[in-house]
N, C-alpha and C. Protein backbone atom coordinates (compact mmCIF):
# COMPACT_ATOMS: atom_id res chain seq x y z
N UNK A 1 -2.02 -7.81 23.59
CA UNK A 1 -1.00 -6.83 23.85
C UNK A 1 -0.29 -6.40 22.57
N UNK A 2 -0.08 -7.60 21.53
CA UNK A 2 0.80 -7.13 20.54
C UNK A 2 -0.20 -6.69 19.71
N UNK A 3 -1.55 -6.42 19.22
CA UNK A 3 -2.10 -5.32 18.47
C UNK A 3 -2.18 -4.32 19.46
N UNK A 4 -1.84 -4.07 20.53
CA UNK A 4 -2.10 -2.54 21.18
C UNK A 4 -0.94 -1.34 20.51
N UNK A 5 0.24 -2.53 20.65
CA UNK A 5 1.71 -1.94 19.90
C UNK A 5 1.65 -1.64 18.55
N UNK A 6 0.78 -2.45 17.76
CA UNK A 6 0.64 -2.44 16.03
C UNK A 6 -0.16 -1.12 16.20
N UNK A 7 -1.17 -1.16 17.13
CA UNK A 7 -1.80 0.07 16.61
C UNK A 7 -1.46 1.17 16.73
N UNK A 8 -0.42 1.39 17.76
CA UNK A 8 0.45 2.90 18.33
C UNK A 8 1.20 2.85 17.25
N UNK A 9 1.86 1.84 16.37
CA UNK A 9 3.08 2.23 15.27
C UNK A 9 2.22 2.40 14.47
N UNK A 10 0.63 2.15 14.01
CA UNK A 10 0.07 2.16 13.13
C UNK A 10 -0.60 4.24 13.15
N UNK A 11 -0.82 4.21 14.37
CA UNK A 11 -0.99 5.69 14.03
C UNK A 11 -0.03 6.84 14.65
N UNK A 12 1.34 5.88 14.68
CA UNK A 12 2.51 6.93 14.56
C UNK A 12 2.71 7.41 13.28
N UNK A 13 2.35 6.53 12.12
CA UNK A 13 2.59 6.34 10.84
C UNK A 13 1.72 6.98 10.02
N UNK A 14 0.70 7.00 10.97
CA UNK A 14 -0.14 8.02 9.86
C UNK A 14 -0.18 9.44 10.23
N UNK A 15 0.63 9.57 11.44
CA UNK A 15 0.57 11.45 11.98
C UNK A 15 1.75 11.48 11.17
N UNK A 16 3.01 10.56 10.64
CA UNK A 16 3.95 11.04 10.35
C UNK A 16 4.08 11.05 8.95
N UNK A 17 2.86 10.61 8.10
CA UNK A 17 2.65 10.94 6.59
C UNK A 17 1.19 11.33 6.52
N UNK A 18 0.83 12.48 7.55
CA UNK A 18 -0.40 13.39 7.46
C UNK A 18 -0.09 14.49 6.29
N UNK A 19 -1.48 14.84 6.11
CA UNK A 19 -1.09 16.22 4.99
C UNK A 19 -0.65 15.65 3.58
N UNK A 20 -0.87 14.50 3.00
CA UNK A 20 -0.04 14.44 1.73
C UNK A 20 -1.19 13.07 1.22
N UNK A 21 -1.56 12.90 0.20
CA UNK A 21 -2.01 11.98 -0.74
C UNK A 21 -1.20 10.88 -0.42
N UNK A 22 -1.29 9.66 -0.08
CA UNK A 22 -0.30 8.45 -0.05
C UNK A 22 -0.47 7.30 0.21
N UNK A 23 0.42 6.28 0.19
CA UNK A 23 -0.16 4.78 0.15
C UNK A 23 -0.88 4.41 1.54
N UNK A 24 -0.13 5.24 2.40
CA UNK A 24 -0.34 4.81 4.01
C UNK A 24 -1.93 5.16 4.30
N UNK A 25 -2.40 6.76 3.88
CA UNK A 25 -3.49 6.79 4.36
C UNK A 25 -4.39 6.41 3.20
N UNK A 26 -3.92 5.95 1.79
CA UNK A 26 -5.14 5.14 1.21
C UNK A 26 -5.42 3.35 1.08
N UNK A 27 -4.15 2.64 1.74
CA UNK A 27 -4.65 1.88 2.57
C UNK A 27 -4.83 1.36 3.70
N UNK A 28 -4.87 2.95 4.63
CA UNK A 28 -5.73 2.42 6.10
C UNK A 28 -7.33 3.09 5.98
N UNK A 29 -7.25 3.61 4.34
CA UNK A 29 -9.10 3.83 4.47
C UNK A 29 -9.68 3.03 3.88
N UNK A 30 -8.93 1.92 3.23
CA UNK A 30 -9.37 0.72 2.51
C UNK A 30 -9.67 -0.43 3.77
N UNK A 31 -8.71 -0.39 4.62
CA UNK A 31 -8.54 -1.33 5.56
C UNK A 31 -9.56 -1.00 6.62
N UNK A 32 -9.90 0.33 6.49
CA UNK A 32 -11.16 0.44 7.45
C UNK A 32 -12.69 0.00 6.76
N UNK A 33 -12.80 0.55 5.66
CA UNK A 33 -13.82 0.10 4.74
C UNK A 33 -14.01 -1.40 5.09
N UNK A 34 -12.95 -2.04 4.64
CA UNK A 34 -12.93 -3.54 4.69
C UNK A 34 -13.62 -4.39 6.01
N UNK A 35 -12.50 -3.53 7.33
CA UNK A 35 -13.37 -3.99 8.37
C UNK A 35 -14.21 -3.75 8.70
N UNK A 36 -15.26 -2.62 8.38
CA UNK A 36 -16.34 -2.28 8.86
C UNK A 36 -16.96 -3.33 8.39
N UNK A 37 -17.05 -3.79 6.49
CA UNK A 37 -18.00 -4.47 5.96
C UNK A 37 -18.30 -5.71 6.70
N UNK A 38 -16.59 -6.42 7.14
CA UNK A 38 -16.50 -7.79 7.77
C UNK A 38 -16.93 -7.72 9.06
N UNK A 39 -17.14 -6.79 9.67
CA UNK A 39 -17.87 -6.46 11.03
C UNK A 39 -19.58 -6.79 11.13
N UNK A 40 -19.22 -6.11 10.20
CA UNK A 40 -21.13 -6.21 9.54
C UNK A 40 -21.71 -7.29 9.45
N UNK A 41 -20.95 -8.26 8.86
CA UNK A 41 -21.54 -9.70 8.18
C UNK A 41 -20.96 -10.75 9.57
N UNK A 42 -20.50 -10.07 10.17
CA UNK A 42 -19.73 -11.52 11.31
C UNK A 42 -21.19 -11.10 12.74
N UNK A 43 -21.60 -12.23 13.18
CA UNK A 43 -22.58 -12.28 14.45
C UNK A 43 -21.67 -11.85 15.30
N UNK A 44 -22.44 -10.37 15.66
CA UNK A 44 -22.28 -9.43 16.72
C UNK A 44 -21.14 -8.47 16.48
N UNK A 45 -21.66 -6.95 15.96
CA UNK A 45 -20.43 -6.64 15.60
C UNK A 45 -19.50 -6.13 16.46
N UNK A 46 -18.11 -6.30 16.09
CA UNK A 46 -16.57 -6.31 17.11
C UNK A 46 -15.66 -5.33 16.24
N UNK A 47 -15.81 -4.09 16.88
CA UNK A 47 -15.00 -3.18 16.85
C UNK A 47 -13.24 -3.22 16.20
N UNK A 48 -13.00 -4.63 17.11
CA UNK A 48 -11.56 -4.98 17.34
C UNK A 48 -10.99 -5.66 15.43
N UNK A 49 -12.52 -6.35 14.88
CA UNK A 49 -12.09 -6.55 13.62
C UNK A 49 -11.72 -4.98 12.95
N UNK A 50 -12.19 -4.24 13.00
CA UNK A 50 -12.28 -3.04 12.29
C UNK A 50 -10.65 -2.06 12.65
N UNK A 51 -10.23 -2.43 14.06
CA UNK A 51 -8.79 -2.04 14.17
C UNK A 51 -8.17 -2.50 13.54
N UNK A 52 -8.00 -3.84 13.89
CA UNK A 52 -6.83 -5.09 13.25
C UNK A 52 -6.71 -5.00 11.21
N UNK A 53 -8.07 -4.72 11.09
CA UNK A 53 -7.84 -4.16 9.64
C UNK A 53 -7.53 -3.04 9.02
N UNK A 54 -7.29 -1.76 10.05
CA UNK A 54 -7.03 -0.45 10.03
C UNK A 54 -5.55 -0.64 10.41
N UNK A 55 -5.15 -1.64 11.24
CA UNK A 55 -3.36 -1.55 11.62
C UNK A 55 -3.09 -2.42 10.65
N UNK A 56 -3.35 -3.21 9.91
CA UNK A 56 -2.81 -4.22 8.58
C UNK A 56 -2.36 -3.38 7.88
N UNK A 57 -4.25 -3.22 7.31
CA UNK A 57 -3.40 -1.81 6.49
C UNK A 57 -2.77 -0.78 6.16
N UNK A 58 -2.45 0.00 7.37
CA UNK A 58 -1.46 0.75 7.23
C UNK A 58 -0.11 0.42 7.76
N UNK A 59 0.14 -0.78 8.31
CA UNK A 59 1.40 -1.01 8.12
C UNK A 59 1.79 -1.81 6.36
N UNK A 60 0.87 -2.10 5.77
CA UNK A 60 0.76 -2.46 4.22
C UNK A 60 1.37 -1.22 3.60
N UNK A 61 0.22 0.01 3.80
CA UNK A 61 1.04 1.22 2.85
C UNK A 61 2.18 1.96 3.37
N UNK A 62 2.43 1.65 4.67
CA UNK A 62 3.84 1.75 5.41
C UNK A 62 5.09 0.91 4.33
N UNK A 63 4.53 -0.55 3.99
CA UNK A 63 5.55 -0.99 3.50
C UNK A 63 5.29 -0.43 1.84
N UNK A 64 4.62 -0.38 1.12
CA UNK A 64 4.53 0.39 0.12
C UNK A 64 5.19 1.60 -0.31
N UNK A 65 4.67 2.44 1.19
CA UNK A 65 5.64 3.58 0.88
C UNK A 65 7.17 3.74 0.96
N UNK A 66 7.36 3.12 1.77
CA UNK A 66 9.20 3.09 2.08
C UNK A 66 10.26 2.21 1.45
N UNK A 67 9.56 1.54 0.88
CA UNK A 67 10.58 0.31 0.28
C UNK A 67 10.98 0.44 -1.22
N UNK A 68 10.01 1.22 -1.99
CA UNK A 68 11.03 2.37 -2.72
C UNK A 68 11.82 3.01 -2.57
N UNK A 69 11.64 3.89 -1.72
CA UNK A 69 12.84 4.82 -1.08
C UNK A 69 13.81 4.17 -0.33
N UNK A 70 13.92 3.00 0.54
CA UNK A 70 15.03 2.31 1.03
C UNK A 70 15.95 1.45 -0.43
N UNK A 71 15.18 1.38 -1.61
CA UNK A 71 16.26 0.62 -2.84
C UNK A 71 16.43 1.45 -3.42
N UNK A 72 16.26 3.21 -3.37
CA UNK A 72 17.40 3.56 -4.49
C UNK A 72 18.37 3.61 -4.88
N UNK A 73 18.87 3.70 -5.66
CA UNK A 73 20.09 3.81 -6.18
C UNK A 73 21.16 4.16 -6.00
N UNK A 74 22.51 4.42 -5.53
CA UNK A 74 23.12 5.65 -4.88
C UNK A 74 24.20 6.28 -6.48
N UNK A 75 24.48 6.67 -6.94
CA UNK A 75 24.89 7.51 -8.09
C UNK A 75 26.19 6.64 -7.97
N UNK A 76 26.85 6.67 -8.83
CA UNK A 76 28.54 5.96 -8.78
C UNK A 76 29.33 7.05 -8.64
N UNK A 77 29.97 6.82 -7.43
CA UNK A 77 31.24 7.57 -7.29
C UNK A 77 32.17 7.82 -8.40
């Protein structure tokens, strides 16, 4: 149940940084790469590895992307 939820925030996250070069969608195409390969090499291949490494990773460049922007700076009054 709780990767069904990772994966709905996982591709809320990528409709909501569509259109732009960025951490989110270059590592959920890493994270797909990844699982396909580990799909490959594991007896009988399972789809479900290939999600779980597609919602890692883009909650990875989720945290990549935002956690710059949540510590900037605020100017001194």
């Amino acid at each position: 149940m709780i990767w069904w939820i990772l994966l709905i925030v996982s591709a809320i996250a990528l409709l909501a940084h569509w259109g732009s070069r960025n951490a989110v969608w270059g590592t959920a195409t890493m994270g797909t790469i990844i699982g396909v390969v580990i799909a490959i090499f594991r007896p009988g291949f399972d789809w479900w590895i290939v999600g779980k490494a597609l919602v890692i990773a883009t909650l990875i460049g989720v945290a990549i992307e935002w956690l710059p922007r949540l510590g900037k700076k605020r100017p001194a009054a």
